[in-house]
C-alpha atoms as a PDB file:
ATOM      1  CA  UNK A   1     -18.029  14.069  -2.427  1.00  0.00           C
ATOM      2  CA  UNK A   2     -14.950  12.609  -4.732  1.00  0.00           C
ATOM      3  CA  UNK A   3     -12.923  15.144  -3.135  1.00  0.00           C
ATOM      4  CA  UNK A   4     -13.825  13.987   0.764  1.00  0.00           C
ATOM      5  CA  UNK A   5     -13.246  10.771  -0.616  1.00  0.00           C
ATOM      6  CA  UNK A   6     -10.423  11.175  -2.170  1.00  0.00           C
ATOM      7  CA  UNK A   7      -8.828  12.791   1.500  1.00  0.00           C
ATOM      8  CA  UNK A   8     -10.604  10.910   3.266  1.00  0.00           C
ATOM      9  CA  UNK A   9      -8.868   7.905   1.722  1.00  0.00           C
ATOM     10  CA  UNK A  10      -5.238   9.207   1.764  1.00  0.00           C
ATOM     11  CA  UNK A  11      -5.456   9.374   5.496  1.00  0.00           C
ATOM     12  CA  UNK A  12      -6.242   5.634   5.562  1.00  0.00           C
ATOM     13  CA  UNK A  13      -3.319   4.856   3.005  1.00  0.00           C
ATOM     14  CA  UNK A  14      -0.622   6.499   5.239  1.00  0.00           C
ATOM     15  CA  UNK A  15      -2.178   5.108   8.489  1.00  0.00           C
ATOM     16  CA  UNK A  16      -2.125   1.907   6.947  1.00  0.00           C
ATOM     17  CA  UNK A  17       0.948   1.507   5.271  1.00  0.00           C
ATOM     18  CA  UNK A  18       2.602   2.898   9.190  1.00  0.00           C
ATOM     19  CA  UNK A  19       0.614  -0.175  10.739  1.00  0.00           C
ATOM     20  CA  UNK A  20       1.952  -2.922   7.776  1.00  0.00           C
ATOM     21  CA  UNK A  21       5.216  -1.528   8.591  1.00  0.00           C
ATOM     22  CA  UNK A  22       5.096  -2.599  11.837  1.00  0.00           C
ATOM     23  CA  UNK A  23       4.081  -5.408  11.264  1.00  0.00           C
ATOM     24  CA  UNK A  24       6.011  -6.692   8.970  1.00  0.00           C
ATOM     25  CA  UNK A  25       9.280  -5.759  10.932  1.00  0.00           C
ATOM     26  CA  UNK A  26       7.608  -7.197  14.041  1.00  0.00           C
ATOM     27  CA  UNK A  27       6.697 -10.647  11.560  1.00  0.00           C
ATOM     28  CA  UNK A  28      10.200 -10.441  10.407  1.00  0.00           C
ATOM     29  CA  UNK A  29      12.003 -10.599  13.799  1.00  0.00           C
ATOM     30  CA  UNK A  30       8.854 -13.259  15.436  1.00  0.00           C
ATOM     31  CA  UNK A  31       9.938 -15.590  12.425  1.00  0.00           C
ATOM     32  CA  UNK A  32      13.577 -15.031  12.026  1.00  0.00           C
ATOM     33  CA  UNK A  33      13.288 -14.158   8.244  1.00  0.00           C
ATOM     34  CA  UNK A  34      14.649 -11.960   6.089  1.00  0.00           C
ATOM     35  CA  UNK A  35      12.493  -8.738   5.752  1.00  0.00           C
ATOM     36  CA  UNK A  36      12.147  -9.139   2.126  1.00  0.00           C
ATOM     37  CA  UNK A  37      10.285 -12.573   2.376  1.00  0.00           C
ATOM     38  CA  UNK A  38       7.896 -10.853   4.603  1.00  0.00           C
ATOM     39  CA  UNK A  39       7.559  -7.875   1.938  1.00  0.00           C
ATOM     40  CA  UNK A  40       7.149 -10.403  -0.541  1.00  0.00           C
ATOM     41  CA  UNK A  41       4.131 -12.667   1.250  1.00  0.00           C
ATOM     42  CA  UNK A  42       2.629 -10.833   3.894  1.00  0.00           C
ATOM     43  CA  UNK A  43       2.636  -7.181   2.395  1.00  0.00           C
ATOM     44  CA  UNK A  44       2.224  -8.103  -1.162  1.00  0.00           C
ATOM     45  CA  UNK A  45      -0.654 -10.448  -0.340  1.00  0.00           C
ATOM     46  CA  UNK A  46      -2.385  -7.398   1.626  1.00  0.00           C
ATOM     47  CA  UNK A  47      -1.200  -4.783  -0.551  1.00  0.00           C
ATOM     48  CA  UNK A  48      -2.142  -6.907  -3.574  1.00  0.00           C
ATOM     49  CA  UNK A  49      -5.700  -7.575  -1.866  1.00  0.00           C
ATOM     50  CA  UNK A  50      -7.663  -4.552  -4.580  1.00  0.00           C
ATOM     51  CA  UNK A  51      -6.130  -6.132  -7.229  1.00  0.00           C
ATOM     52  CA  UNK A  52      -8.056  -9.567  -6.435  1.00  0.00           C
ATOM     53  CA  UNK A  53     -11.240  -7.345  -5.074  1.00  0.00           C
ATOM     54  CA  UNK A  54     -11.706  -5.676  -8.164  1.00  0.00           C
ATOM     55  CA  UNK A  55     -10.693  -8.283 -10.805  1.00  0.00           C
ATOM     56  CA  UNK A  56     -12.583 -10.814  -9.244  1.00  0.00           C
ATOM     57  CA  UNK A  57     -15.816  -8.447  -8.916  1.00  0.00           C
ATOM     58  CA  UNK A  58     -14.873  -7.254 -12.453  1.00  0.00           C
ATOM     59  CA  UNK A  59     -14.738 -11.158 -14.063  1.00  0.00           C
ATOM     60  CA  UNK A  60     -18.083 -11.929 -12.178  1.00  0.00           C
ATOM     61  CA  UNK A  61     -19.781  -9.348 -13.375  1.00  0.00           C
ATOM     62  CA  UNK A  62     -18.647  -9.687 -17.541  1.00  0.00           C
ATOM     63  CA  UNK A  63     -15.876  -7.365 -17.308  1.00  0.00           C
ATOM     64  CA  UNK A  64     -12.989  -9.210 -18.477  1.00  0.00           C
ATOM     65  CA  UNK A  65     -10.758  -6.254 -19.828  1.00  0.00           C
ATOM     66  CA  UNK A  66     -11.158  -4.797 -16.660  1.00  0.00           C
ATOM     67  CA  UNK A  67      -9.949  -7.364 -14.294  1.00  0.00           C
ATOM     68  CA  UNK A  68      -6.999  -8.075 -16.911  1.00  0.00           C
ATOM     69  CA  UNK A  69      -6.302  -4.296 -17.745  1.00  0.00           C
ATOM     70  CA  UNK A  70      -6.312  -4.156 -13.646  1.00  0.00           C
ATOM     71  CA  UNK A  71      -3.628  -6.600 -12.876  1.00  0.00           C
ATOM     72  CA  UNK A  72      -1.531  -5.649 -16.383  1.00  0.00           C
ATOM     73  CA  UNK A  73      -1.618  -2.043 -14.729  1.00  0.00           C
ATOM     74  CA  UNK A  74      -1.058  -2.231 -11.766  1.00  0.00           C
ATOM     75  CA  UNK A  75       2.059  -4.410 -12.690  1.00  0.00           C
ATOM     76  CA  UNK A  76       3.074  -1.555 -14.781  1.00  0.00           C
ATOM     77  CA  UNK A  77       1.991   1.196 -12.354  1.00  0.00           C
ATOM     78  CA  UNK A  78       4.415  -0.952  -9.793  1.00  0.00           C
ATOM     79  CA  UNK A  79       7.262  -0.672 -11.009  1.00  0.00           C
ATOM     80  CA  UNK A  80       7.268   2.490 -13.590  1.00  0.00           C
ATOM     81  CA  UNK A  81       5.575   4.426 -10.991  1.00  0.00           C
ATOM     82  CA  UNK A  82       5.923   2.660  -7.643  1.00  0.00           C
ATOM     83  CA  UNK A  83       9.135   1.699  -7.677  1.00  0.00           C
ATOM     84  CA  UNK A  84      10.469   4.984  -9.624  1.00  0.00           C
ATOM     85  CA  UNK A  85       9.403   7.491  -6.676  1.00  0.00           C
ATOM     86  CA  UNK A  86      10.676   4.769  -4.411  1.00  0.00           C
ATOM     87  CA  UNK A  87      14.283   4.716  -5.807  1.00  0.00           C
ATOM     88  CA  UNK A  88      14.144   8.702  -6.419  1.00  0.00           C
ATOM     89  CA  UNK A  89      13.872   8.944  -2.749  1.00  0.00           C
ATOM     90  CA  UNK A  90      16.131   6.521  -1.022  1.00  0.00           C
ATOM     91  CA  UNK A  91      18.583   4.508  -3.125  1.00  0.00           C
ATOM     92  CA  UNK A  92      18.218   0.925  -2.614  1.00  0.00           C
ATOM     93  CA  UNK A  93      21.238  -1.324  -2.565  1.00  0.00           C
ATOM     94  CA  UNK A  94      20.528  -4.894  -3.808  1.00  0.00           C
ATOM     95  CA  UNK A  95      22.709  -8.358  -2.853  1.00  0.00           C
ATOM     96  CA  UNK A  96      22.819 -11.435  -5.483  1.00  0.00           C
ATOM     97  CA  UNK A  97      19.664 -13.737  -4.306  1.00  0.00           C
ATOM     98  CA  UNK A  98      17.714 -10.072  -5.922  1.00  0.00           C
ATOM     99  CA  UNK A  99      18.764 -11.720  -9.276  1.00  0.00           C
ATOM    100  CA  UNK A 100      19.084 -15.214  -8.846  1.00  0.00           C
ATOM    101  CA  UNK A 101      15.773 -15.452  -7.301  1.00  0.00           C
ATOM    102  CA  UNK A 102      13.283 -12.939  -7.166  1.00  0.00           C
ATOM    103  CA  UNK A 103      13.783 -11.141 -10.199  1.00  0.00           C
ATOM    104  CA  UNK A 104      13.480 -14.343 -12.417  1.00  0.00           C
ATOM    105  CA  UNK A 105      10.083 -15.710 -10.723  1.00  0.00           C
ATOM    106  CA  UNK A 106       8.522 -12.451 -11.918  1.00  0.00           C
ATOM    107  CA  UNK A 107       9.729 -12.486 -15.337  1.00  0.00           C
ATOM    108  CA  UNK A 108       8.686 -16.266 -15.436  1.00  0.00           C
ATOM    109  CA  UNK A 109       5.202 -15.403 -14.022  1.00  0.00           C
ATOM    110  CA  UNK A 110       5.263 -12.359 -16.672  1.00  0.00           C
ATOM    111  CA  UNK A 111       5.833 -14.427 -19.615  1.00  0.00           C
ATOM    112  CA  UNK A 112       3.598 -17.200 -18.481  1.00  0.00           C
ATOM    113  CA  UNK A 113       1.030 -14.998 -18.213  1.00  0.00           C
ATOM    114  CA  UNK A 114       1.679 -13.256 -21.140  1.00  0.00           C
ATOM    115  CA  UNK A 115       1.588 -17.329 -23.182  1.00  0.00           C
ATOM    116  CA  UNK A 116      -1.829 -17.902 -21.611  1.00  0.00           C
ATOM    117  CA  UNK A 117      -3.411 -14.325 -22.862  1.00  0.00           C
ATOM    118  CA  UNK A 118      -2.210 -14.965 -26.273  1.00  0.00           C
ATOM    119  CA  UNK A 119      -2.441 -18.380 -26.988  1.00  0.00           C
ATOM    120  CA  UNK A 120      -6.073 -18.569 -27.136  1.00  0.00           C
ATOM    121  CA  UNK A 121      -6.947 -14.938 -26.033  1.00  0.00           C
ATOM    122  CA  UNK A 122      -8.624 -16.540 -22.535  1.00  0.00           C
ATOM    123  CA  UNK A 123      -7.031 -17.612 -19.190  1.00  0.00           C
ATOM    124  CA  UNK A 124      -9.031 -20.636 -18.778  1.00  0.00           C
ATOM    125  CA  UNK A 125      -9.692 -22.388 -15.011  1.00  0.00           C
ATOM    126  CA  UNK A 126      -6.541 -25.058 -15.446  1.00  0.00           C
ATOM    127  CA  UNK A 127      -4.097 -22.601 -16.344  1.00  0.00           C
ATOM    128  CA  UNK A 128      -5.655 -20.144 -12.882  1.00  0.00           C
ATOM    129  CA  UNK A 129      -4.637 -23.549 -11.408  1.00  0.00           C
ATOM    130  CA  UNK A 130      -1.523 -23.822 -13.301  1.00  0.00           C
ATOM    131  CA  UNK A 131      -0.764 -20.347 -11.789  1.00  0.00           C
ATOM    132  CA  UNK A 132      -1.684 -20.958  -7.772  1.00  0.00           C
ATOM    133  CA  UNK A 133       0.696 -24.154  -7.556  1.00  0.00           C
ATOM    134  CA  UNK A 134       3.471 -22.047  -9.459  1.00  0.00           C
ATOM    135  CA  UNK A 135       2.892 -19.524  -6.300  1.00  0.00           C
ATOM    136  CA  UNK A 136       2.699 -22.214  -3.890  1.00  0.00           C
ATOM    137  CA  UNK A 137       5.950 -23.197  -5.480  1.00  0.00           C
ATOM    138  CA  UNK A 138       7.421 -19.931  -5.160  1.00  0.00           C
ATOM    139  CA  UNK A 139       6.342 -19.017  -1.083  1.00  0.00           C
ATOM    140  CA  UNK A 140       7.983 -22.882  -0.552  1.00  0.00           C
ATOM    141  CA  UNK A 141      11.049 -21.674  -1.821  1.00  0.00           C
ATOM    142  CA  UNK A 142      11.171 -18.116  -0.229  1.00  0.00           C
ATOM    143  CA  UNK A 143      10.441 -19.633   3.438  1.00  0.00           C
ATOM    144  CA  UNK A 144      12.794 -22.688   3.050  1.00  0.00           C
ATOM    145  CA  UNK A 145      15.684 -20.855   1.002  1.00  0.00           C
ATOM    146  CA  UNK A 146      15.371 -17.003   0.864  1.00  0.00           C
ATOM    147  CA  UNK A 147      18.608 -15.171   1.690  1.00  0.00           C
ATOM    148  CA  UNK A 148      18.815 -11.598   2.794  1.00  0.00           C
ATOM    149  CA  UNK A 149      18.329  -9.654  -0.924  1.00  0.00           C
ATOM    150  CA  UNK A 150      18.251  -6.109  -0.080  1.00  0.00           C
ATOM    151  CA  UNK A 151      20.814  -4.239   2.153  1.00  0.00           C
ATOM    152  CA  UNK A 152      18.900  -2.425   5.155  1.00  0.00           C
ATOM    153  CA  UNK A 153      20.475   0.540   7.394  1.00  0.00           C
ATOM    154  CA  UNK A 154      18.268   0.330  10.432  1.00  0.00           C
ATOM    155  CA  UNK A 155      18.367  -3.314  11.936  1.00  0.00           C
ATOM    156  CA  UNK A 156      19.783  -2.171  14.669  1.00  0.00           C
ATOM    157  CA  UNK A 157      16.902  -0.161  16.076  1.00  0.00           C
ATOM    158  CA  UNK A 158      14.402  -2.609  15.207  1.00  0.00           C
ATOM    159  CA  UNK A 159      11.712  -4.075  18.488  1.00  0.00           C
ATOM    160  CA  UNK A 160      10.314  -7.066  18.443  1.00  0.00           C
ATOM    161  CA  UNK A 161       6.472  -6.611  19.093  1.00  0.00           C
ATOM    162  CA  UNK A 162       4.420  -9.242  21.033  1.00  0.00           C
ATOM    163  CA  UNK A 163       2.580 -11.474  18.517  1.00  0.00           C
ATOM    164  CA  UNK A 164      -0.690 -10.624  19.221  1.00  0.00           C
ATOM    165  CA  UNK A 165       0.164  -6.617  17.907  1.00  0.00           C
ATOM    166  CA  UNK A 166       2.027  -7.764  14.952  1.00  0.00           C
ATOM    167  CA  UNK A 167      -1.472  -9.552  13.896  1.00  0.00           C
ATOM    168  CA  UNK A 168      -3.724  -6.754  15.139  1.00  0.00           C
ATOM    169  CA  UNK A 169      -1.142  -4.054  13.123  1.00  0.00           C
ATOM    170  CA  UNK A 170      -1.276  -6.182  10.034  1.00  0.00           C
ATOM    171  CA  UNK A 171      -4.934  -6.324  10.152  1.00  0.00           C
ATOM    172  CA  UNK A 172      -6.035  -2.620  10.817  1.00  0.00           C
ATOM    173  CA  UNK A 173      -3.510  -2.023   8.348  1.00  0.00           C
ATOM    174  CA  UNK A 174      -4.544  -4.460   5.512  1.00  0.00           C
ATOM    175  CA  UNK A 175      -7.807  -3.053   6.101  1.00  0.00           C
ATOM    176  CA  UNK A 176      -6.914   0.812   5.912  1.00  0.00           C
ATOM    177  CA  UNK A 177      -5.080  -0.223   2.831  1.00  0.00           C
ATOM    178  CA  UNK A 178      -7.890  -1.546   1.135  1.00  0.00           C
ATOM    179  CA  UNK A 179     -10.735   0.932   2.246  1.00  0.00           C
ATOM    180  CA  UNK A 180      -8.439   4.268   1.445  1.00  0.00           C
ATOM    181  CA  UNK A 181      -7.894   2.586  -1.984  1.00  0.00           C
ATOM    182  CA  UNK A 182     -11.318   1.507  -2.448  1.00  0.00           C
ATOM    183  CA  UNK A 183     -12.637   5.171  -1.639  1.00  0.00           C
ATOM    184  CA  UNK A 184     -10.274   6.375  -4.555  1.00  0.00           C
ATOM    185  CA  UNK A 185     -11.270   3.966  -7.219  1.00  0.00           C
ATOM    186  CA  UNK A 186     -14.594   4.764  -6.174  1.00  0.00           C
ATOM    187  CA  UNK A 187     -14.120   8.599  -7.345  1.00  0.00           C
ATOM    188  CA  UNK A 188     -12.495   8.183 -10.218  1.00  0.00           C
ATOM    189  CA  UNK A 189     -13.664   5.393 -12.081  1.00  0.00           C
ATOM    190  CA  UNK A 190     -17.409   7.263 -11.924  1.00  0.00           C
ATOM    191  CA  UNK A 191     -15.477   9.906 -13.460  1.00  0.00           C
ATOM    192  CA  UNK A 192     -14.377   7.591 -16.234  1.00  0.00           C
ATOM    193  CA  UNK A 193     -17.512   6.049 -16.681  1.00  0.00           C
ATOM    194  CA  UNK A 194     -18.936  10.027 -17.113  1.00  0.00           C
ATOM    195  CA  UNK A 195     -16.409  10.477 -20.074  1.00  0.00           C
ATOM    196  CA  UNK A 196     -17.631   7.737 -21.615  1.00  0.00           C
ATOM    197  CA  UNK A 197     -13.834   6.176 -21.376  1.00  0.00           C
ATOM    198  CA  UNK A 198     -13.697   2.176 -22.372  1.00  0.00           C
ATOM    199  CA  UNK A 199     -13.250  -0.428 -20.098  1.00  0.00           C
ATOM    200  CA  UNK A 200      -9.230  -1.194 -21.387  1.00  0.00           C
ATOM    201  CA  UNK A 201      -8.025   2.248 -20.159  1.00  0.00           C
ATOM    202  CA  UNK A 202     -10.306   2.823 -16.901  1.00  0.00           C
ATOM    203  CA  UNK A 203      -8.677  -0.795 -16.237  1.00  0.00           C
ATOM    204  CA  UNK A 204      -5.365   0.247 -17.496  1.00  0.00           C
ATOM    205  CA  UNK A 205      -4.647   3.518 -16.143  1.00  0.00           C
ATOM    206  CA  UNK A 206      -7.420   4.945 -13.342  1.00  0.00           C
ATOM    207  CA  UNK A 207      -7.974   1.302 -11.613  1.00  0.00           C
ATOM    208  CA  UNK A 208      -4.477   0.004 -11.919  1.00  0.00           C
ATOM    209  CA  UNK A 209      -3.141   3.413 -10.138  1.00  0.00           C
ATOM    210  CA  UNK A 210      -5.675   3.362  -7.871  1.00  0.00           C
ATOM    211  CA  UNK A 211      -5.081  -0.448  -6.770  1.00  0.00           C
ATOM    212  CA  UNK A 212      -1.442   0.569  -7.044  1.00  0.00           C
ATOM    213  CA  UNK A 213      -1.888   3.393  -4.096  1.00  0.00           C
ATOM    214  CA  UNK A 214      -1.382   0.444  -1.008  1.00  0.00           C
ATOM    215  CA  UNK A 215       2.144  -0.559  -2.564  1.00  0.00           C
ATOM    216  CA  UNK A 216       2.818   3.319  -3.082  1.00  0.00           C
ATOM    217  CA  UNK A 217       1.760   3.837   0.365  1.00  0.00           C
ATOM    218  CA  UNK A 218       3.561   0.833   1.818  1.00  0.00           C
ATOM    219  CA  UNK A 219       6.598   1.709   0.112  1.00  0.00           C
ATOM    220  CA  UNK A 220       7.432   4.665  -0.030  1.00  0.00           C
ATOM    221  CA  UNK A 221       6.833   4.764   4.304  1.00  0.00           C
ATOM    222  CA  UNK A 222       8.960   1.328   4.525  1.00  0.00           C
ATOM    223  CA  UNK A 223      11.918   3.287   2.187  1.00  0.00           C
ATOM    224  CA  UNK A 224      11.339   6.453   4.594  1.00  0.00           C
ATOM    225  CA  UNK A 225      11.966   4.816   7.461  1.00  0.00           C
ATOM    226  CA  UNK A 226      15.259   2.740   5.890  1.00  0.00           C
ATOM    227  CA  UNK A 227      13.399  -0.738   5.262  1.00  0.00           C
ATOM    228  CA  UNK A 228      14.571  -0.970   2.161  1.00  0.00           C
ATOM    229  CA  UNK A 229      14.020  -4.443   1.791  1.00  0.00           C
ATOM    230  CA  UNK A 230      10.573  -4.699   3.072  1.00  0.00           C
ATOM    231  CA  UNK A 231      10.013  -1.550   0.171  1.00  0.00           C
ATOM    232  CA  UNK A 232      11.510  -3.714  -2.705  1.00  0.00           C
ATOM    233  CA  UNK A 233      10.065  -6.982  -1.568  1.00  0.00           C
ATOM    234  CA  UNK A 234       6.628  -5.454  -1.582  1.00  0.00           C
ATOM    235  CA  UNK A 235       6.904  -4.456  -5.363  1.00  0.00           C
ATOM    236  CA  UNK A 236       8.326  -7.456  -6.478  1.00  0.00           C
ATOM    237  CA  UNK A 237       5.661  -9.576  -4.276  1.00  0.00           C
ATOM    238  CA  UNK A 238       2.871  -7.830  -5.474  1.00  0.00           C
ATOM    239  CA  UNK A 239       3.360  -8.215  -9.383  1.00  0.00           C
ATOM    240  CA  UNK A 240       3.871 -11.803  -8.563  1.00  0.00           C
ATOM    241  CA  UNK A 241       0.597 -12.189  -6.814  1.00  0.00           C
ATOM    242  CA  UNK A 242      -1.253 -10.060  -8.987  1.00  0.00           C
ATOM    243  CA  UNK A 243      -0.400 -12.595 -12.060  1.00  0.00           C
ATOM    244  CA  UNK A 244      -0.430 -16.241  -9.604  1.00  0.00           C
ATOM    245  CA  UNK A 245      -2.619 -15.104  -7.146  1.00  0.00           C
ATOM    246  CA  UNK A 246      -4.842 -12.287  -8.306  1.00  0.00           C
ATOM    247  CA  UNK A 247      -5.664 -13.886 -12.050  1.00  0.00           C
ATOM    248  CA  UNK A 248      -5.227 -17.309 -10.952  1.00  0.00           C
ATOM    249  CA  UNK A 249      -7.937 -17.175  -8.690  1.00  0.00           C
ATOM    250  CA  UNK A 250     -10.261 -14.857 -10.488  1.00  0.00           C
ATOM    251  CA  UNK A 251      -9.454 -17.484 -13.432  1.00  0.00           C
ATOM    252  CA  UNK A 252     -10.677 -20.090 -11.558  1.00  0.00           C
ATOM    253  CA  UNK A 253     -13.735 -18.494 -10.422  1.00  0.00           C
ATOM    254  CA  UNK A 254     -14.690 -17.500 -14.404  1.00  0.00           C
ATOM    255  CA  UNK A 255     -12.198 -17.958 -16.716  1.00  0.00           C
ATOM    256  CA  UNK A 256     -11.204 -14.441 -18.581  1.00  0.00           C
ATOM    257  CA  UNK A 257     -11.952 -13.750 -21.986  1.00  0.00           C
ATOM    258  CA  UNK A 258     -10.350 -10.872 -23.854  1.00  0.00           C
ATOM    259  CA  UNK A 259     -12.008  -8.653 -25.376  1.00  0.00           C
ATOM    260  CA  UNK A 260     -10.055  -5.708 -26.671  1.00  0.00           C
ATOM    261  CA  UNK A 261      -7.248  -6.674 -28.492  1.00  0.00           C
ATOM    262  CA  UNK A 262      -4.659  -3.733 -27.390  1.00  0.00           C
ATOM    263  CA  UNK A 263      -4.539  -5.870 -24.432  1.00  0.00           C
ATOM    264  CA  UNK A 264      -2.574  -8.791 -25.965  1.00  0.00           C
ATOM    265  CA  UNK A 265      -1.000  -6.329 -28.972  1.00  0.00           C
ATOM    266  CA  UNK A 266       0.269  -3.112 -26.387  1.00  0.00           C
ATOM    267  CA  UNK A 267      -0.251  -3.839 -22.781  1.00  0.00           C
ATOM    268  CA  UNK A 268       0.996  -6.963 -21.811  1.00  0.00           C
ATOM    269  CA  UNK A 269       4.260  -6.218 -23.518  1.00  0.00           C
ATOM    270  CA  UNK A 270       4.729  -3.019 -21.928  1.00  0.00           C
ATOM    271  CA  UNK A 271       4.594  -5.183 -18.707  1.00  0.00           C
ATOM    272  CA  UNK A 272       7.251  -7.835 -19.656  1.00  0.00           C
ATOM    273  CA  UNK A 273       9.018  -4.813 -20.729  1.00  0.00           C
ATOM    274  CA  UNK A 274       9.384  -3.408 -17.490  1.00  0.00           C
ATOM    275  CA  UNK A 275      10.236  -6.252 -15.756  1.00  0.00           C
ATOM    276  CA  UNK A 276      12.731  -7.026 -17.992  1.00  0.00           C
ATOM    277  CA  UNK A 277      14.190  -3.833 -17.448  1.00  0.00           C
ATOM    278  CA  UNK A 278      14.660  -3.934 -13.759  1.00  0.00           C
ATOM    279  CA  UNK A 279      17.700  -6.331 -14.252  1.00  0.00           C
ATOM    280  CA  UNK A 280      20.503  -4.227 -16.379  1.00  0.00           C
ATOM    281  CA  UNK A 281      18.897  -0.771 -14.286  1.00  0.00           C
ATOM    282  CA  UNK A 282      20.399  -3.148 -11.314  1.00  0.00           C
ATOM    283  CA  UNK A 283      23.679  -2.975 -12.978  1.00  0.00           C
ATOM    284  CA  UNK A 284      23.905   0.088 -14.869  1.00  0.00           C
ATOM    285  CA  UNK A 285      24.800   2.942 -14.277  1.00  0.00           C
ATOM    286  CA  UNK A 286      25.762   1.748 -10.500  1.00  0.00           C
ATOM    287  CA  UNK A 287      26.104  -1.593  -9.839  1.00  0.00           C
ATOM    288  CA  UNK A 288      24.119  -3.708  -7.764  1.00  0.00           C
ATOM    289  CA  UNK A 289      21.970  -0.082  -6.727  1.00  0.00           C
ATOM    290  CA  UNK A 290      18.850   1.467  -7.977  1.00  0.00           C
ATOM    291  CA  UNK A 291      19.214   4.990  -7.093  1.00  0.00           C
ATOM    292  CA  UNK A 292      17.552   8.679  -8.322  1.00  0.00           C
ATOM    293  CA  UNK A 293      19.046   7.993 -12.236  1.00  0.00           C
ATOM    294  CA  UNK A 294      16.686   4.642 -12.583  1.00  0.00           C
ATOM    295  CA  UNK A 295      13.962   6.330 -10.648  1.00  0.00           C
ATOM    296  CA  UNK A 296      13.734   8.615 -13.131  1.00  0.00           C
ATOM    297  CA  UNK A 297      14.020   6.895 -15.995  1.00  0.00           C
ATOM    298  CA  UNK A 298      11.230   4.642 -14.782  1.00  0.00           C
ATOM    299  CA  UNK A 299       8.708   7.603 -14.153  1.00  0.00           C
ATOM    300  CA  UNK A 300       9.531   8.582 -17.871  1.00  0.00           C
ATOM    301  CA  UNK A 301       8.688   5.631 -19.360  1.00  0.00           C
ATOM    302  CA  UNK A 302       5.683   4.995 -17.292  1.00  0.00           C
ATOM    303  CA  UNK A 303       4.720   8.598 -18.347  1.00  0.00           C
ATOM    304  CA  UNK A 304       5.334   7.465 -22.359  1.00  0.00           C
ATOM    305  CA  UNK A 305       3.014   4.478 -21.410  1.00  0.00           C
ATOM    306  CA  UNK A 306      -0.136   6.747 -20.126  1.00  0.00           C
ATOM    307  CA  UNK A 307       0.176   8.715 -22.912  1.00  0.00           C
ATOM    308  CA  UNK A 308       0.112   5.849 -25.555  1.00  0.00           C
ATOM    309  CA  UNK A 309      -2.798   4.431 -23.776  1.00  0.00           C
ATOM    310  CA  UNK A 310      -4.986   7.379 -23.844  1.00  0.00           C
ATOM    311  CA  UNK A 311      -4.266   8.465 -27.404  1.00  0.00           C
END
């Protein structure tokens, strides 16, 4: 059965990520925005929507480590292993507003988050508040201000959709999204949990790749198909909701305790790590590109993380 599951939910990540694509382009051209706002509110919120699912379940439920591990994770899992087959694919060329704007709200929503877990080892309900009017903040800015931030190659061939399919794609694919990820996690987290493997690295590692799989999905079809900047705006999107959205509200619902202390001491810096990298990777080797080089450096160091986690 983890193995029909496991296909089964494949089919319903590559289905879905197709339909987001459409409708994000189709979103894009209704609202005369660039594509990389839409990749970084529409498809990060529904590509982000496991991440809240299972952190908020997790938090409910008394597992704190889990719903933090989850979002640390998948943060990591985003851009080590996300955005590292992305760029070893398809380079992606990047324009100024990359660095001037969306690269420094998620470091600042990094290190805020990464003040609140070690400050008093809990993200209490003010500072889940603190964190949903710093996002509010944020999706002001991008729809007011937002300038074109990745270079695309296929404008010209994009079709503008009637409204009413752009909503209907972005549900059904939302929704394939979720339930092929869900139907993953399922499977391997009972595997875990059979190994006797703590909360931290199921969290960590099985969860946060598994929550990860909609942004894979989603970007790695959007870089396919030459929307590049719906691809990057995705990745950068989701780790922003995950910390504002996905652990402000879950926050706010039960504030999160930590637990295990490799959390605060390992993980979290491993995330501000890689964010922090993304920025001189933009510039070095090739400027203003993130091509196969980065891509694999990236998969490296997400493979050093796994194996420091596990051991």
């Amino acid at each position: 059965m983890t193995f029909l599951y496991i296909a089964i939910g494949l089919v319903f990540l590559i289905l879905g990520g197709n339909w987001l694509l459409k409708a994000a382009v189709g979103l894009s051209l209704q609202m005369k925005i660039p594509k990389i706002v839409i990749g970084m509110t529409v498809v990060s919120f529904a590509t982000s929507a496991p991440e809240l699912i299972v952190s908020l379940k997790s938090a409910l439920d008394g597992h704190a480590d889990l719903a933090l591990g989850n979002v640390i994770g998948s943060n990591i899992a985003n851009l080590g292993l996300v955005l590292g087959i992305t760029i070893v694919l398809s380079t992606i060329t990047v324009q100024k507003s990359f660095y001037k704007t969306d690269w420094p709200v998620l470091v600042l929503a990094s290190v805020v988050l990464y003040f609140f877990v070690t400050f008093d080892k809990t993200i209490e309900q003010y500072e889940g508040f603190l964190m949903l009017l710093l996002l509010v903040a944020f999706l002001i800015y991008l729809l007011r201000f937002q300038k074109t931030a990745v270079v695309d190659e296929k404008q010209e061939d994009d079709v503008k959709l009637p409204l009413y399919k752009d909503l209907l794609y972005l549900t059904i694919g939302g929704v394939s999204l979720w339930g092929g990820s869900e139907l993953l996690i399922e499977g391997a987290v009972s595997m875990a949990k059979h190994f006797e493997i703590s909360e931290r690295i199921i969290g960590i590692t099985i969860v946060s790749v598994g929550t990860s799989i909609p942004e894979l999905a989603a970007s790695v079809i959007a870089v396919l198909k030459k929307e590049k900047a719906i691809s990057l705006g995705n990745l950068i999107g989701s780790n922003i909701f995950n910390i504002l959205a996905v652990l402000g509200i879950t926050a706010i619902v039960q504030p999160i305790k930590i637990v295990d202390q490799a959390l605060i001491s390992s993980d979290v810096y491993w995330m501000l790590g890689f964010a922090l990298l993304i920025l001189p990777l933009v510039f070095l080797p090739s400027k203003m590109k993130l091509g196969r080089k980065e891509g694999v450096l990236l998969l490296c160091l997400y493979g050093v993380f796994i194996f420091s986690t596990i051991n």
